[in-house]
Protein backbone atom coordinates (compact mmCIF):
# COMPACT_ATOMS: atom_id res chain seq x y z
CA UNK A 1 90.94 88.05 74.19
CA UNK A 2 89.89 90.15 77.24
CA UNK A 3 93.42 89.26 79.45
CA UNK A 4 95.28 89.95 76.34
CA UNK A 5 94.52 93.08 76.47
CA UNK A 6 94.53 93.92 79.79
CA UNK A 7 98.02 92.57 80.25
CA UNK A 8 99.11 95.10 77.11
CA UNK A 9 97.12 98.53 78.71
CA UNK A 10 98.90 97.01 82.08
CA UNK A 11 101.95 96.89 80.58
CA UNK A 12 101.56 100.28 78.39
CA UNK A 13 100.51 101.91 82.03
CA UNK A 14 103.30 100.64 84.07
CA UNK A 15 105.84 102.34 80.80
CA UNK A 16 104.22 105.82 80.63
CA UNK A 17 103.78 105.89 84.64
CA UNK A 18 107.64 105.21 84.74
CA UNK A 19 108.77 107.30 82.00
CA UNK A 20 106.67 110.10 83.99
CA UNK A 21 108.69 109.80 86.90
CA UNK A 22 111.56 109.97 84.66
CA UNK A 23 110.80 113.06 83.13
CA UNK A 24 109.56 114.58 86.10
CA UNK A 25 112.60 114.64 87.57
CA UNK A 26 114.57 115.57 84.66
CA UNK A 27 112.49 118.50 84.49
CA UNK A 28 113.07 119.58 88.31
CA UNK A 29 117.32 119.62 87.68
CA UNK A 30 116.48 120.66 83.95
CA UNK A 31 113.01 123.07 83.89
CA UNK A 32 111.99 124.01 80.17
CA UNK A 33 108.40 125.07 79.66
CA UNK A 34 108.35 121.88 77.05
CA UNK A 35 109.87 119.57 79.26
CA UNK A 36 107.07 120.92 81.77
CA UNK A 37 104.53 120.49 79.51
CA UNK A 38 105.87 116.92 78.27
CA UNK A 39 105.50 116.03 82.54
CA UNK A 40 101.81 117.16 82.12
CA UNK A 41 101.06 115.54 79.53
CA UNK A 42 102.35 112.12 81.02
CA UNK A 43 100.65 112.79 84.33
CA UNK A 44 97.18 112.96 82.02
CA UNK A 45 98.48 109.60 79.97
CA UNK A 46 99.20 107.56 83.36
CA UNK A 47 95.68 108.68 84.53
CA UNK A 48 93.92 107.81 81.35
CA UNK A 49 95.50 104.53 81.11
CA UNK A 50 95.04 104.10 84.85
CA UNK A 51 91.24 104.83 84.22
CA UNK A 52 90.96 102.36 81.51
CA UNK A 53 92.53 99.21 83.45
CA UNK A 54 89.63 100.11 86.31
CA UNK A 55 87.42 99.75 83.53
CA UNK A 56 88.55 96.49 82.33
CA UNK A 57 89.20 95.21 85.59
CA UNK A 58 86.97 96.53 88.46
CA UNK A 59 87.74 94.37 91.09
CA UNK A 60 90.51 95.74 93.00
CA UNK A 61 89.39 99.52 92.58
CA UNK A 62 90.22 100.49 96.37
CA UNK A 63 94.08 99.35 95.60
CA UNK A 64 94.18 100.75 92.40
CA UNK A 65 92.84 104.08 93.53
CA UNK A 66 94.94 104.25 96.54
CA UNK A 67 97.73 103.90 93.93
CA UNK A 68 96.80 106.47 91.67
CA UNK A 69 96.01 109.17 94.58
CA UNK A 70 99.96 108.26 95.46
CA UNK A 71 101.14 108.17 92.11
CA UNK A 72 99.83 111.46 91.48
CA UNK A 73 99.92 113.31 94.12
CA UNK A 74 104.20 112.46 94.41
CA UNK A 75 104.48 113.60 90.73
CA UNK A 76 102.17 116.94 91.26
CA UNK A 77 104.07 117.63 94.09
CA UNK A 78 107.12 117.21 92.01
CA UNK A 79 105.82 119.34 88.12
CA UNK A 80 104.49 121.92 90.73
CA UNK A 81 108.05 122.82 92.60
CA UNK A 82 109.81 122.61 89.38
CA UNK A 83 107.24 125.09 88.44
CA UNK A 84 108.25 127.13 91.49
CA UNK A 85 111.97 126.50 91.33
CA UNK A 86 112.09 127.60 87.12
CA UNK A 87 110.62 130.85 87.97
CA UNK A 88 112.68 131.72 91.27
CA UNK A 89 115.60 130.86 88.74
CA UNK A 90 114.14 132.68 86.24
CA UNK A 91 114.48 130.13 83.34
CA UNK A 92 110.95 130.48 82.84
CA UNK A 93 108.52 133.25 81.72
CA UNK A 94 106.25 134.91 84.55
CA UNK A 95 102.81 135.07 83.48
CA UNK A 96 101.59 138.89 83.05
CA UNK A 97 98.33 139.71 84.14
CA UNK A 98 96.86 142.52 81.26
């Protein structure tokens, strides 16, 4: 039913929001444009997933936002300085404006 399925996103949401933690900081001791990319990607997955349990469940959309705006915000903050700290290293290309 219904709670079935919310407990599984729940439970899918709680594993990709974790595992994007992870990676994120991986990637800021270990920058690679994929592992970069791979932190994107699970920034857009926790979000989606996030989206989808408000969906389902409504009722505590204050809390749940509050969490998100934390969530991602802390792992921007994070895929943005390994962004900064790859390129003053130099282990990543510089964008060349043509």
């Amino acid at each position: 039913g219904i709670w079935y399925n919310l407990v599984m996103v729940l439970l899918l949401h709680i594993i990709i929001a974790i595992s994007s933690i992870g990676i994120a900081t991986v990637t800021y001791f270990r920058p690679t444009i994929k592992r970069l990319g791979v932190s994107y990607g699970f920034i857009v997955a926790t979000v989606a997933s996030g989206t989808a349990l408000l969906i389902m469940n409504p009722s505590n959309i204050v809390h749940t936002c509050l969490s998100g705006l934390f969530y991602v915000t802390v792992v921007s903050i994070v895929t943005i300085a390994t962004h900064v700290r790859a390129r003053r290293m130099g282990t990543l290309p510089v964008a060349r404006d043509e």
